[in-house]
N, C-alpha and C. Protein backbone atom coordinates (compact mmCIF):
# COMPACT_ATOMS: atom_id res chain seq x y z
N UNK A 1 -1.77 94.94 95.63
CA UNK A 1 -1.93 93.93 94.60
C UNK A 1 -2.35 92.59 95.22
N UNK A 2 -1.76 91.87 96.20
CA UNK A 2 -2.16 91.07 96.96
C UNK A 2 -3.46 91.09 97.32
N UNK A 3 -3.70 92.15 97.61
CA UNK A 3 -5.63 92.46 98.39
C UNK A 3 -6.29 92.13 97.57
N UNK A 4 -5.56 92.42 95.88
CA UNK A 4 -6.61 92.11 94.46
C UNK A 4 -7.12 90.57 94.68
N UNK A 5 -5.35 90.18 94.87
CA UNK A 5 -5.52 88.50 93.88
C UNK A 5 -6.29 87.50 95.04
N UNK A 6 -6.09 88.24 96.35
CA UNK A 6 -6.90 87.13 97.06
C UNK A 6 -8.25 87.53 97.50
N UNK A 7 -9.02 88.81 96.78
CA UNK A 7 -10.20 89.27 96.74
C UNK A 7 -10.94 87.88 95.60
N UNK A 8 -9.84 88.27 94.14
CA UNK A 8 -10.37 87.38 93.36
C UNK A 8 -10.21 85.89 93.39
N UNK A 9 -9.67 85.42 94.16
CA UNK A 9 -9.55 84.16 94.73
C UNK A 9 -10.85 83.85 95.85
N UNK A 10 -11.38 84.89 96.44
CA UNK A 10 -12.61 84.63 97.28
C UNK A 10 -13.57 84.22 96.71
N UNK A 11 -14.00 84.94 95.54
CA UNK A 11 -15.09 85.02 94.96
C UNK A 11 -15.27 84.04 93.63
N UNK A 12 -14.37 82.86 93.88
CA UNK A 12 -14.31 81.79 93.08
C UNK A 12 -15.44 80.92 93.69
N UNK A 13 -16.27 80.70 92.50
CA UNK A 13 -17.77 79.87 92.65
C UNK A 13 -17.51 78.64 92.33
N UNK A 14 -18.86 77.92 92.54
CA UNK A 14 -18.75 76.65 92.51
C UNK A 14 -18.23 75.99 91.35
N UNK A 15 -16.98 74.79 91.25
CA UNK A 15 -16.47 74.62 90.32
C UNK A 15 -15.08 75.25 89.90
N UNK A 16 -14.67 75.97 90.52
CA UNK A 16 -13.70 77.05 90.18
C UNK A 16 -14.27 78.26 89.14
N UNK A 17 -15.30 78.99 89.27
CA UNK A 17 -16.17 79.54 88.23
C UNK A 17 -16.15 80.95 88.47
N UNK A 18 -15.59 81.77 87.76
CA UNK A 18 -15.91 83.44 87.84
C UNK A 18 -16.95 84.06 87.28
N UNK A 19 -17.72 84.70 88.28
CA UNK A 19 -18.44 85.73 87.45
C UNK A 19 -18.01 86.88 86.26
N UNK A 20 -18.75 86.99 86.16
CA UNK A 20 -18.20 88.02 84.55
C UNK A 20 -18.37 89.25 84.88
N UNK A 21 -19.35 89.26 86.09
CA UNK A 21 -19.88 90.64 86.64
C UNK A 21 -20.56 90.41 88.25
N UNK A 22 -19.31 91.53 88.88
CA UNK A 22 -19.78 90.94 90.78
C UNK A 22 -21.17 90.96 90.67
N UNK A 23 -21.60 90.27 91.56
CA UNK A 23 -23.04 90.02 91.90
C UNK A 23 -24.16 89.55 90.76
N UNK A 24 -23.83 89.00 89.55
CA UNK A 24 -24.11 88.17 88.97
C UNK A 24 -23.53 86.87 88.24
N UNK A 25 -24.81 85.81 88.80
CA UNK A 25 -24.02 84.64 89.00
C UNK A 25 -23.67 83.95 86.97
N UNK A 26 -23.64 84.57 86.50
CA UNK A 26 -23.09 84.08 85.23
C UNK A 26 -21.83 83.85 85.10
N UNK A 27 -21.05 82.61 84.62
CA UNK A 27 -20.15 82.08 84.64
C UNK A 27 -19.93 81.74 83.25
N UNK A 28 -18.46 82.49 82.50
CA UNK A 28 -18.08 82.11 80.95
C UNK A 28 -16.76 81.22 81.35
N UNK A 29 -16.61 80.33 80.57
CA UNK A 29 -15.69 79.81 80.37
C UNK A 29 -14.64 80.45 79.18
N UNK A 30 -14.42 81.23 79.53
CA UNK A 30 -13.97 81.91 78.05
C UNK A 30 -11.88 82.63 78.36
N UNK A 31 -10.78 82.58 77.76
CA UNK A 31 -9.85 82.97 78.10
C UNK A 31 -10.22 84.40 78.56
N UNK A 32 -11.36 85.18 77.93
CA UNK A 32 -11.42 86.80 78.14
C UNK A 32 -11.92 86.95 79.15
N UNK A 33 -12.80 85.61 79.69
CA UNK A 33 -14.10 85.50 80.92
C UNK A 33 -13.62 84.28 81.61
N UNK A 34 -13.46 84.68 82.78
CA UNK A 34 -13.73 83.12 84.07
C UNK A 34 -12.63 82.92 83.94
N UNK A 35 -12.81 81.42 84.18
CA UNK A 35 -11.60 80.23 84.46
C UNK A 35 -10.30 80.22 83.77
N UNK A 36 -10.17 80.33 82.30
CA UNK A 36 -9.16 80.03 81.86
C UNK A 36 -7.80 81.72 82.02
N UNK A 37 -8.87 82.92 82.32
CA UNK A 37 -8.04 83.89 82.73
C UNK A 37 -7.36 83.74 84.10
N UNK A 38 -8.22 83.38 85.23
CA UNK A 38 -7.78 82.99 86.11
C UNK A 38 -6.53 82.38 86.28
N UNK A 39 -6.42 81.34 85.19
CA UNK A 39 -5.14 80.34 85.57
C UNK A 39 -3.85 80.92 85.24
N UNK A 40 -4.05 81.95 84.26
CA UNK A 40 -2.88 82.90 84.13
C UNK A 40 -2.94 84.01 84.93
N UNK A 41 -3.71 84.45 85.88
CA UNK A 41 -3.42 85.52 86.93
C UNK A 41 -3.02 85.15 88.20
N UNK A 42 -3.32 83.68 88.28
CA UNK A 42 -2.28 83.13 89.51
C UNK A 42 -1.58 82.22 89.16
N UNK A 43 -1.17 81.74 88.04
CA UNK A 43 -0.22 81.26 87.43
C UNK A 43 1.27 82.49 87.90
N UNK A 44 0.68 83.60 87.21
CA UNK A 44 1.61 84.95 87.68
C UNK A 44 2.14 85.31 88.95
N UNK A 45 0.84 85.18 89.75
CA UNK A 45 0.90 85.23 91.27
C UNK A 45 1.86 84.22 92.07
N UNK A 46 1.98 83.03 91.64
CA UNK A 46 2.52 82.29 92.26
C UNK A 46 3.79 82.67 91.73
N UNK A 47 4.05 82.90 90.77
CA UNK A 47 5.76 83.06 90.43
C UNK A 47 6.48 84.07 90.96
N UNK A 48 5.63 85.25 91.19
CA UNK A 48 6.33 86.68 92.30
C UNK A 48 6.03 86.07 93.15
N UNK A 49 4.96 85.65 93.92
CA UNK A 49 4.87 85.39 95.20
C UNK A 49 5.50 84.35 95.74
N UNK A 50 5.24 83.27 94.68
CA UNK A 50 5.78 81.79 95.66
C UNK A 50 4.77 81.79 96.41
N UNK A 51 3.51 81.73 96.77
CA UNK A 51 2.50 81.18 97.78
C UNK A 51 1.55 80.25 97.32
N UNK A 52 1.94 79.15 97.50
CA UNK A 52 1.12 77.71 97.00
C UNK A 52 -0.34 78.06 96.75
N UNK A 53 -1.29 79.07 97.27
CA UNK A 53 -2.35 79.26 97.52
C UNK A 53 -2.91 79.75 96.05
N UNK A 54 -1.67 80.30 95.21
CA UNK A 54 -1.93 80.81 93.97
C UNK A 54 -2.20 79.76 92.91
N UNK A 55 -1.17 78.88 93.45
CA UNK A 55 -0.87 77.72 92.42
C UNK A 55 -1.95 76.81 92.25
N UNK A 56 -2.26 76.60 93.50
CA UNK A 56 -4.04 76.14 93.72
C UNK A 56 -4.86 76.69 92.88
N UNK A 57 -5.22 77.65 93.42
CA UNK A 57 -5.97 78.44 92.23
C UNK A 57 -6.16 78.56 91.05
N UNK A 58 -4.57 78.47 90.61
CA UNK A 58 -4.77 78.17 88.94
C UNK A 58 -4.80 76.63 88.33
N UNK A 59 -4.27 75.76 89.36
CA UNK A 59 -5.01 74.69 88.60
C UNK A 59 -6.61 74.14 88.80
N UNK A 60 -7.15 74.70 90.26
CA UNK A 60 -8.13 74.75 90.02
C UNK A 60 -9.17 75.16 88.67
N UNK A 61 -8.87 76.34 88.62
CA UNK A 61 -9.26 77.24 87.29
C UNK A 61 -8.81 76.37 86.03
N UNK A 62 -7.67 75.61 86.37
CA UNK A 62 -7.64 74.90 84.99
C UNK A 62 -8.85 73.71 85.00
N UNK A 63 -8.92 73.27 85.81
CA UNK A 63 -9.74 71.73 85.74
C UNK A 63 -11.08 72.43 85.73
N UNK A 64 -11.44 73.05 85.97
CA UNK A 64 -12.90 74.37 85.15
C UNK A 64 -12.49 74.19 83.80
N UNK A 65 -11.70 74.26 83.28
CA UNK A 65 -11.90 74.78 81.86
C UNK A 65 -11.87 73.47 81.55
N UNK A 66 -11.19 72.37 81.86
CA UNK A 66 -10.86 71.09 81.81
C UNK A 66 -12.46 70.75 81.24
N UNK A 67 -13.07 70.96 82.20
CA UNK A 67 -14.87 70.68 82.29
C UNK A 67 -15.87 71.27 81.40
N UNK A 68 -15.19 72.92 81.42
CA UNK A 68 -16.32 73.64 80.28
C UNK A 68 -15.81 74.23 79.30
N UNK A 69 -14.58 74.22 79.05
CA UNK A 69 -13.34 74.80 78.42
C UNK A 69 -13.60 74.43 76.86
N UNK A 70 -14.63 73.48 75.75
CA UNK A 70 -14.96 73.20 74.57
C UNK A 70 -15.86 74.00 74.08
N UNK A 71 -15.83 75.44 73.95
CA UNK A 71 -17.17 75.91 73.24
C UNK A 71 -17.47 75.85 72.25
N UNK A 72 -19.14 75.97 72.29
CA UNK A 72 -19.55 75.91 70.82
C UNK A 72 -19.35 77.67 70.28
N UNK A 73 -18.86 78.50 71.07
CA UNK A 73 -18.90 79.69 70.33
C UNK A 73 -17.79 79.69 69.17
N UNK A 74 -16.65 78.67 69.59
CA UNK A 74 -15.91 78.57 67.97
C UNK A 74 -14.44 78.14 68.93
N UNK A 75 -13.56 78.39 67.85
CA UNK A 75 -12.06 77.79 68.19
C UNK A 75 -10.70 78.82 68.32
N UNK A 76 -11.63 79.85 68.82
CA UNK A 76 -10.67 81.61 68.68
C UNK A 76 -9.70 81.28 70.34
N UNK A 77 -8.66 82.35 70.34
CA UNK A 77 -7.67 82.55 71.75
C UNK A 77 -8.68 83.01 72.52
N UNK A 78 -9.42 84.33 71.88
CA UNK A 78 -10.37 84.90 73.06
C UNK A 78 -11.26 84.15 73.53
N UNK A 79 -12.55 83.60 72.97
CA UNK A 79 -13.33 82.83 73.41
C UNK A 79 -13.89 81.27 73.02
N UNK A 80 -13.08 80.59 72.72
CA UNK A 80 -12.68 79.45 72.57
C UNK A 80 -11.66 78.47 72.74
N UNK A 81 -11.88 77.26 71.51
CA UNK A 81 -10.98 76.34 72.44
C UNK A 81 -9.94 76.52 72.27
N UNK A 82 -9.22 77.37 71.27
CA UNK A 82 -7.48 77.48 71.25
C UNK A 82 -7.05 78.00 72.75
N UNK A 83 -7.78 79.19 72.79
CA UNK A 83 -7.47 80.38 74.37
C UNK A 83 -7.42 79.38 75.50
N UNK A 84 -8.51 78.34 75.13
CA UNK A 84 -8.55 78.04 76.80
C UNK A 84 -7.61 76.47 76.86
N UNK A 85 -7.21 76.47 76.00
CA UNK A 85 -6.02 75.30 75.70
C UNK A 85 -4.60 75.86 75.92
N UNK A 86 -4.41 77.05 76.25
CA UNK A 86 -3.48 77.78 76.66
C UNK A 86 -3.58 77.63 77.55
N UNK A 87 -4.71 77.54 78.69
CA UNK A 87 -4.19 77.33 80.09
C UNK A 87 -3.82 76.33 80.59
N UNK A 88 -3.42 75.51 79.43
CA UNK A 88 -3.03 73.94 79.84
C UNK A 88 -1.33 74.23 79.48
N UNK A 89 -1.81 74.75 78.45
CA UNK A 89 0.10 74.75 78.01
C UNK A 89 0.99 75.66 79.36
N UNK A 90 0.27 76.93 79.98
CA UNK A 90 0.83 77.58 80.77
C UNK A 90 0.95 77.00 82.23
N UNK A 91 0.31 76.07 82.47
CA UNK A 91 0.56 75.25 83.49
C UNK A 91 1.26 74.21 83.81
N UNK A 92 1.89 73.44 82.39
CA UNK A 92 2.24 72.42 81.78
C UNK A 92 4.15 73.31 82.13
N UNK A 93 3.65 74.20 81.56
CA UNK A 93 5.19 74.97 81.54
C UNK A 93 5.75 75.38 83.19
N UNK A 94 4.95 75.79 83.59
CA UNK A 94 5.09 76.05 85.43
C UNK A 94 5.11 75.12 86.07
N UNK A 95 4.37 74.04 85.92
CA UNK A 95 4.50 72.32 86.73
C UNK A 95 5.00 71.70 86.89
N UNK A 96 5.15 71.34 84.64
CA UNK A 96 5.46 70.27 84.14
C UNK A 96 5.25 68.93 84.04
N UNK A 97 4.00 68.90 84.72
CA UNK A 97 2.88 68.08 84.86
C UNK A 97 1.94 67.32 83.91
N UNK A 98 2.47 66.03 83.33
CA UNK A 98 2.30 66.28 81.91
C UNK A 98 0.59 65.63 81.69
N UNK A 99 -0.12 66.07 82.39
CA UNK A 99 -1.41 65.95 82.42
C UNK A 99 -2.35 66.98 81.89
N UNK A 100 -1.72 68.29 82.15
CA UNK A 100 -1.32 69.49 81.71
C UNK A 100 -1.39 69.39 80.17
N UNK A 101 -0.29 68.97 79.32
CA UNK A 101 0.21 68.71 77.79
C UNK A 101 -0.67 67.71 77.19
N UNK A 102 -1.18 66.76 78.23
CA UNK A 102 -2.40 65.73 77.38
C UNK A 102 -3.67 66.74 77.37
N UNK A 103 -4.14 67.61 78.07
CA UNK A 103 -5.18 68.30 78.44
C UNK A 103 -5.05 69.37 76.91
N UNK A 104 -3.58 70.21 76.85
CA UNK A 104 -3.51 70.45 75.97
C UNK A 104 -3.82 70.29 74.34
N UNK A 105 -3.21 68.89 74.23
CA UNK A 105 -3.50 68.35 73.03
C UNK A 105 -4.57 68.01 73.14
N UNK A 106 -5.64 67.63 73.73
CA UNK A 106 -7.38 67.00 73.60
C UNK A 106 -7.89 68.33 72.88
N UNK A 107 -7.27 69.57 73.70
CA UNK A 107 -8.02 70.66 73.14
C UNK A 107 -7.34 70.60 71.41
N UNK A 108 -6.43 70.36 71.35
CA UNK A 108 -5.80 70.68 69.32
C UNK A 108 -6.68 69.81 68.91
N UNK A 109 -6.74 68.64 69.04
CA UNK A 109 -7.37 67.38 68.47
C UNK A 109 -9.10 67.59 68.55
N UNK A 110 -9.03 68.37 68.96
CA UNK A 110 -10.95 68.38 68.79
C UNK A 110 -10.79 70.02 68.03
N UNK A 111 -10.20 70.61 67.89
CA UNK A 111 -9.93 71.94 66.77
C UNK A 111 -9.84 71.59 65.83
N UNK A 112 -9.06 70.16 65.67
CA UNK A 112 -8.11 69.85 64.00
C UNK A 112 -9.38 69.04 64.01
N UNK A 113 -10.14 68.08 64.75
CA UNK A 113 -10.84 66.98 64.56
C UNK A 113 -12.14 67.74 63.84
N UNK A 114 -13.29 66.58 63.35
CA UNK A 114 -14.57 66.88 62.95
C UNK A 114 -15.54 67.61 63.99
N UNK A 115 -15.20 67.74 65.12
CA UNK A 115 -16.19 68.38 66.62
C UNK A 115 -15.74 69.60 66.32
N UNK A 116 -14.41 69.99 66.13
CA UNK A 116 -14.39 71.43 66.15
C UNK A 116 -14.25 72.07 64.62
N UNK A 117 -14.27 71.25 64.04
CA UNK A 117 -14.52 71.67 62.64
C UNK A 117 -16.06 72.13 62.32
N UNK A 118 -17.07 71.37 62.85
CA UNK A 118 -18.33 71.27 62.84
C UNK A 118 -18.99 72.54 63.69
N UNK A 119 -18.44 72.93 64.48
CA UNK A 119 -18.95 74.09 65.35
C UNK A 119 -19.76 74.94 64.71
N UNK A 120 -20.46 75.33 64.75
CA UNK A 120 -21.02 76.88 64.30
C UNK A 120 -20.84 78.23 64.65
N UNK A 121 -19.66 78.24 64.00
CA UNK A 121 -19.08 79.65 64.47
C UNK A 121 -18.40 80.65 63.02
N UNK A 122 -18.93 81.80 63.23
CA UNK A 122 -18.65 82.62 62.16
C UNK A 122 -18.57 84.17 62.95
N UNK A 123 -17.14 83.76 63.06
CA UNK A 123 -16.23 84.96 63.93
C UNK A 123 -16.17 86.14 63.58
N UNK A 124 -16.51 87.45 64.31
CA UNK A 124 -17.08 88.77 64.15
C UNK A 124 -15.60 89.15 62.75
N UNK A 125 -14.44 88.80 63.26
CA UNK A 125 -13.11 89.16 62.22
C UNK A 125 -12.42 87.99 62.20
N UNK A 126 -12.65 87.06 61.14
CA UNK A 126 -12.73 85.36 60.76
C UNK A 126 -11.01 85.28 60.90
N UNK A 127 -10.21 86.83 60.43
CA UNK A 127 -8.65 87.20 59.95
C UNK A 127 -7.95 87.15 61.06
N UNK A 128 -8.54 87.74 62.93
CA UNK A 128 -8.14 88.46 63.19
C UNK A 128 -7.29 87.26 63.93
N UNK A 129 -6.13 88.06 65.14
CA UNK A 129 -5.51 86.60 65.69
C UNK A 129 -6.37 86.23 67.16
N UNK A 130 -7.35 86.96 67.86
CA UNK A 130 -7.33 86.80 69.03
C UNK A 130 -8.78 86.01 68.49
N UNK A 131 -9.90 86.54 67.71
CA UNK A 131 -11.38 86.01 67.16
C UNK A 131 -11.65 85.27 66.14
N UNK A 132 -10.63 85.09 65.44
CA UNK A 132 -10.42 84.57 63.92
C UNK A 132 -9.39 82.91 64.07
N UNK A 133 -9.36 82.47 62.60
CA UNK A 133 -8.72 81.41 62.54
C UNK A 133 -7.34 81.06 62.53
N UNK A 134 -6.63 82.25 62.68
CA UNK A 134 -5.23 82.60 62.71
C UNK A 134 -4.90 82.01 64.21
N UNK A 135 -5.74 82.31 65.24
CA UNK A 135 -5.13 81.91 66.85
C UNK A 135 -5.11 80.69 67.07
N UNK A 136 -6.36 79.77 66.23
CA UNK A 136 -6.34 78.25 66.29
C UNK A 136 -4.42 78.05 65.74
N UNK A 137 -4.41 78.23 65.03
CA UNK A 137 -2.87 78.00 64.05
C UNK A 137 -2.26 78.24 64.82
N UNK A 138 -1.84 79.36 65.51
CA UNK A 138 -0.43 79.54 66.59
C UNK A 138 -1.03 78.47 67.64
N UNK A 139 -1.93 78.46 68.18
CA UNK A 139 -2.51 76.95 69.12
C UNK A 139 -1.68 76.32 69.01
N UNK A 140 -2.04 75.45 67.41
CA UNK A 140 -1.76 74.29 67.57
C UNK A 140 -0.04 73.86 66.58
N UNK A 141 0.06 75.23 66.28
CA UNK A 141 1.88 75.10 66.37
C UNK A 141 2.66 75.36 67.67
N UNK A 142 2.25 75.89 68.28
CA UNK A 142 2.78 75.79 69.99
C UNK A 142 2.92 74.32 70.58
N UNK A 143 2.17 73.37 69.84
CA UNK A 143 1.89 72.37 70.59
C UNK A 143 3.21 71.04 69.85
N UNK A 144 3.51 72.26 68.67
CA UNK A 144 5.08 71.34 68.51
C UNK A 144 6.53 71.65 69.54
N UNK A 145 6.25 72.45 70.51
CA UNK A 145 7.27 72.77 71.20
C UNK A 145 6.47 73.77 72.20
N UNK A 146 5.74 72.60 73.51
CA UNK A 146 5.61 72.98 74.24
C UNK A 146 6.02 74.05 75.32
N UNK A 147 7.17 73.69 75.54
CA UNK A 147 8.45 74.07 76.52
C UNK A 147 8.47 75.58 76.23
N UNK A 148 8.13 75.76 75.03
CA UNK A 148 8.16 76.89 74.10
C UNK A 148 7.36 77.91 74.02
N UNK A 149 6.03 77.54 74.08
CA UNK A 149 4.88 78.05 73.39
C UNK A 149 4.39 79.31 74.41
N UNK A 150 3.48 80.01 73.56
CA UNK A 150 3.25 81.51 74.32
C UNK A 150 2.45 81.69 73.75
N UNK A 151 1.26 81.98 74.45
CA UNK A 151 0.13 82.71 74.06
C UNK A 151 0.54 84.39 73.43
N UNK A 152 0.49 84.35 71.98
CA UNK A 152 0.82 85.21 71.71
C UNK A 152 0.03 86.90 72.24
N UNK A 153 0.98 87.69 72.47
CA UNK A 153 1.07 88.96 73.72
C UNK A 153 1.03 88.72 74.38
N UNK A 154 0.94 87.73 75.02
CA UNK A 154 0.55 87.43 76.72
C UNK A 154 0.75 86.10 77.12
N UNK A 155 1.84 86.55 77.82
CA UNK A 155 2.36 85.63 78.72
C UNK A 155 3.06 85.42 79.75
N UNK A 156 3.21 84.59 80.39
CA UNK A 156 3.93 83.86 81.88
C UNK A 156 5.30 84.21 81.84
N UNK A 157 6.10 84.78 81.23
CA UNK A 157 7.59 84.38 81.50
C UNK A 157 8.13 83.82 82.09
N UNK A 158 9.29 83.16 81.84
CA UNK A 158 9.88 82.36 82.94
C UNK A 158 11.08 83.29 84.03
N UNK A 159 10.69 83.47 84.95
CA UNK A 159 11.44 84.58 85.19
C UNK A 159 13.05 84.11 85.73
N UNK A 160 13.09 83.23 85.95
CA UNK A 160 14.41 82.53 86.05
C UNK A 160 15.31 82.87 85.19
N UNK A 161 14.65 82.65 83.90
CA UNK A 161 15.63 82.49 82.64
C UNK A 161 15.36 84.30 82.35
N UNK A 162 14.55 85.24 82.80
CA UNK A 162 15.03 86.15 82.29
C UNK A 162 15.90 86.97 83.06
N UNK A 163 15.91 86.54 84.42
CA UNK A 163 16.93 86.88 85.23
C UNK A 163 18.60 86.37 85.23
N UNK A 164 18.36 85.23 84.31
CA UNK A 164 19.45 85.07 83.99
C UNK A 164 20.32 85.56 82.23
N UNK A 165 19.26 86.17 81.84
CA UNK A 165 19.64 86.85 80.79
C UNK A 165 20.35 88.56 81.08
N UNK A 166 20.11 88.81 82.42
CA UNK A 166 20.30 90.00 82.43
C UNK A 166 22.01 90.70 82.63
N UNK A 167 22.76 89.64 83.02
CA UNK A 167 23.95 90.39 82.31
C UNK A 167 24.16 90.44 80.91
N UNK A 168 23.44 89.96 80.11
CA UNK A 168 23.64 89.70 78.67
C UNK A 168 23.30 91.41 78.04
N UNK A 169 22.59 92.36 78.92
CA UNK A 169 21.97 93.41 78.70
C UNK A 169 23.00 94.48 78.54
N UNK A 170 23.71 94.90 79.65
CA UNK A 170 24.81 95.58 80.13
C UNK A 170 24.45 96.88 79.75
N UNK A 171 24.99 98.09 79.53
CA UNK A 171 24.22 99.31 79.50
C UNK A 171 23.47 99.81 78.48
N UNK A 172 22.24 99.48 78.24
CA UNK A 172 21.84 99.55 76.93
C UNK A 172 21.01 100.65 77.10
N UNK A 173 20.86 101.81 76.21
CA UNK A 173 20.15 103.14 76.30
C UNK A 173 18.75 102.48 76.36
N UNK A 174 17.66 102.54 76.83
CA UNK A 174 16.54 102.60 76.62
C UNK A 174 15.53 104.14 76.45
N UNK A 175 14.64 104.23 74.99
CA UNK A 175 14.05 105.19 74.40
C UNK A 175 12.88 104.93 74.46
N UNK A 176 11.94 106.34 74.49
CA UNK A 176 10.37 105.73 74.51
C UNK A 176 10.04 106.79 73.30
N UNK A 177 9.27 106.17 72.23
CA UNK A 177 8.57 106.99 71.69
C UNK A 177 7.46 106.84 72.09
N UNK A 178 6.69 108.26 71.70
CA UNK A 178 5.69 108.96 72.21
C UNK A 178 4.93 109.62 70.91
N UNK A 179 3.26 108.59 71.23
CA UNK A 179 2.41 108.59 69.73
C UNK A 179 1.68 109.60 70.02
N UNK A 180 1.21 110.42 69.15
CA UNK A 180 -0.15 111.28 69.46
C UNK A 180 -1.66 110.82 68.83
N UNK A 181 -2.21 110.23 68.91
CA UNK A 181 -3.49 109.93 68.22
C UNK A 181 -4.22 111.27 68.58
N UNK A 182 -5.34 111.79 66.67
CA UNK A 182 -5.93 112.63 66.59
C UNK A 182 -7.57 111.81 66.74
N UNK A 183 -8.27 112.71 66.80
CA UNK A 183 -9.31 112.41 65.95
C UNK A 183 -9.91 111.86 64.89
N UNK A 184 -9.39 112.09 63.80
CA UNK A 184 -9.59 111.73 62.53
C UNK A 184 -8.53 110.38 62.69
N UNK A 185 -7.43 109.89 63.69
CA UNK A 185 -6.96 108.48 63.32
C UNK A 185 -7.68 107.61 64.23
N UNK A 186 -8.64 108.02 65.37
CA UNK A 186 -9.84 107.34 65.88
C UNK A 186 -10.92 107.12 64.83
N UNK A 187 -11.52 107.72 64.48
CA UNK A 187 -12.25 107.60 63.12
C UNK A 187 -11.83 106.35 62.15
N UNK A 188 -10.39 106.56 61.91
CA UNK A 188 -10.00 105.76 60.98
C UNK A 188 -10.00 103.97 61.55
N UNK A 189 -9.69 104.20 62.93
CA UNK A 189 -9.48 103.23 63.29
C UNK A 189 -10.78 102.20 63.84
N UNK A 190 -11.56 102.83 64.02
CA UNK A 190 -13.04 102.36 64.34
C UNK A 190 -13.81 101.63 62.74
N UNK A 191 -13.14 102.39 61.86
CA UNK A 191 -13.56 102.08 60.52
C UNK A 191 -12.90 100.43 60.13
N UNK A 192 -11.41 100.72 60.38
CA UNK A 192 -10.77 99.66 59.73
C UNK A 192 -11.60 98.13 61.02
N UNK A 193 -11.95 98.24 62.02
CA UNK A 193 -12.14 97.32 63.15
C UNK A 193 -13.60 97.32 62.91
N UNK A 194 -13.94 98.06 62.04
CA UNK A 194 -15.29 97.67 61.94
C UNK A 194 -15.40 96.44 60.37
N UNK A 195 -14.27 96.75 59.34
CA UNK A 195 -14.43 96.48 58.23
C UNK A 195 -13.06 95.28 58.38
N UNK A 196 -13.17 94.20 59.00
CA UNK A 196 -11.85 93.19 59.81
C UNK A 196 -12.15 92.07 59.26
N UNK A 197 -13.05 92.10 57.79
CA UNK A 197 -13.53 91.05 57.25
C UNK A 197 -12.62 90.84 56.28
């Protein structure tokens, strides 16, 4: 795992900038693409590891997004400005650096403001939470309780506090169910993700 994160730490381009694809130099600013993923994969790194080298990294990757982090592709988690305003809040939370939380809010305030209102963007599933207008909203209610906030599915934990939750657990059965997807609920499901309007 290590060999990964400091492979992908090599191949950080000018700016703090990831390719989208080795050996081509295209660079997205996007939470799904580049920089703002970055800051949560060594955001991560540094918290198992503890090696400053991570921590670098992800604020590097933040001050990238800092720079290109406003797209005009719209105001979605995945590829816009809510997503990549998360990597302010997740750094803000690991730091506490409250440069971090102003960085944050510039990104709400140009979502809520006339710049990001104005965008031209008409999102493949307008409903959905990761492409749609629903992720702006958890955005910028996160931003009433920083300390708090989580990129919804995905996130940093604080592992302190969940290590300190763990006598609270004590022997608790853990069960796995086990789904079978057919055919015909692939079908179905390609249908409904096609029809997300």
């Amino acid at each position: 795992m290590k060999a990964c994160l400091d492979f992908i730490l090599s191949i950080e381009g000018e700016g703090a900038s990831y390719p989208t694809v080795l050996g081509n130099g295209e660079c997205l600013c996007h939470w799904c693409h580049g920089a703002p993923g970055a800051v949560w994969l060594f955001a991560k790194a540094y918290q198992v590891l503890k090696e400053e080298k991570y921590l670098e990294g992800s604020k590097r990757a933040a001050d990238a997004v800092w720079e290109r982090g406003l797209l005009r592709k719209g105001n979605s988690l995945c590829h816009g400005a809510a997503g990549n305003g998360y990597s302010f809040l997740v750094l803000y939370r690991l730091t506490k650096e409250s440069k971090y939380l102003s960085r944050a809010r510039y990104f709400a305030d140009w979502i809520d403001g006339d710049r990001g209102k104005s965008v031209d963007m008409k999102p493949d599933c307008p409903f959905s939470l990761f492409e749609g207008f629903s992720g702006s909203a958890v955005f910028l209610s996160d931003l009433l309780d920083p300390e708090r906030s989580q990129l919804p599915l995905f996130d940093v934990p604080d592992l302190d506090a969940a290590a300190s939750c763990e006598h609270l657990l004590g022997e608790v059965p853990v069960t796995y169910e086990v789904t079978t997807y057919t055919a015909a609920d692939e079908q179905s499901f390609k249908r409904s993700t096609r029809e997300c309007l």
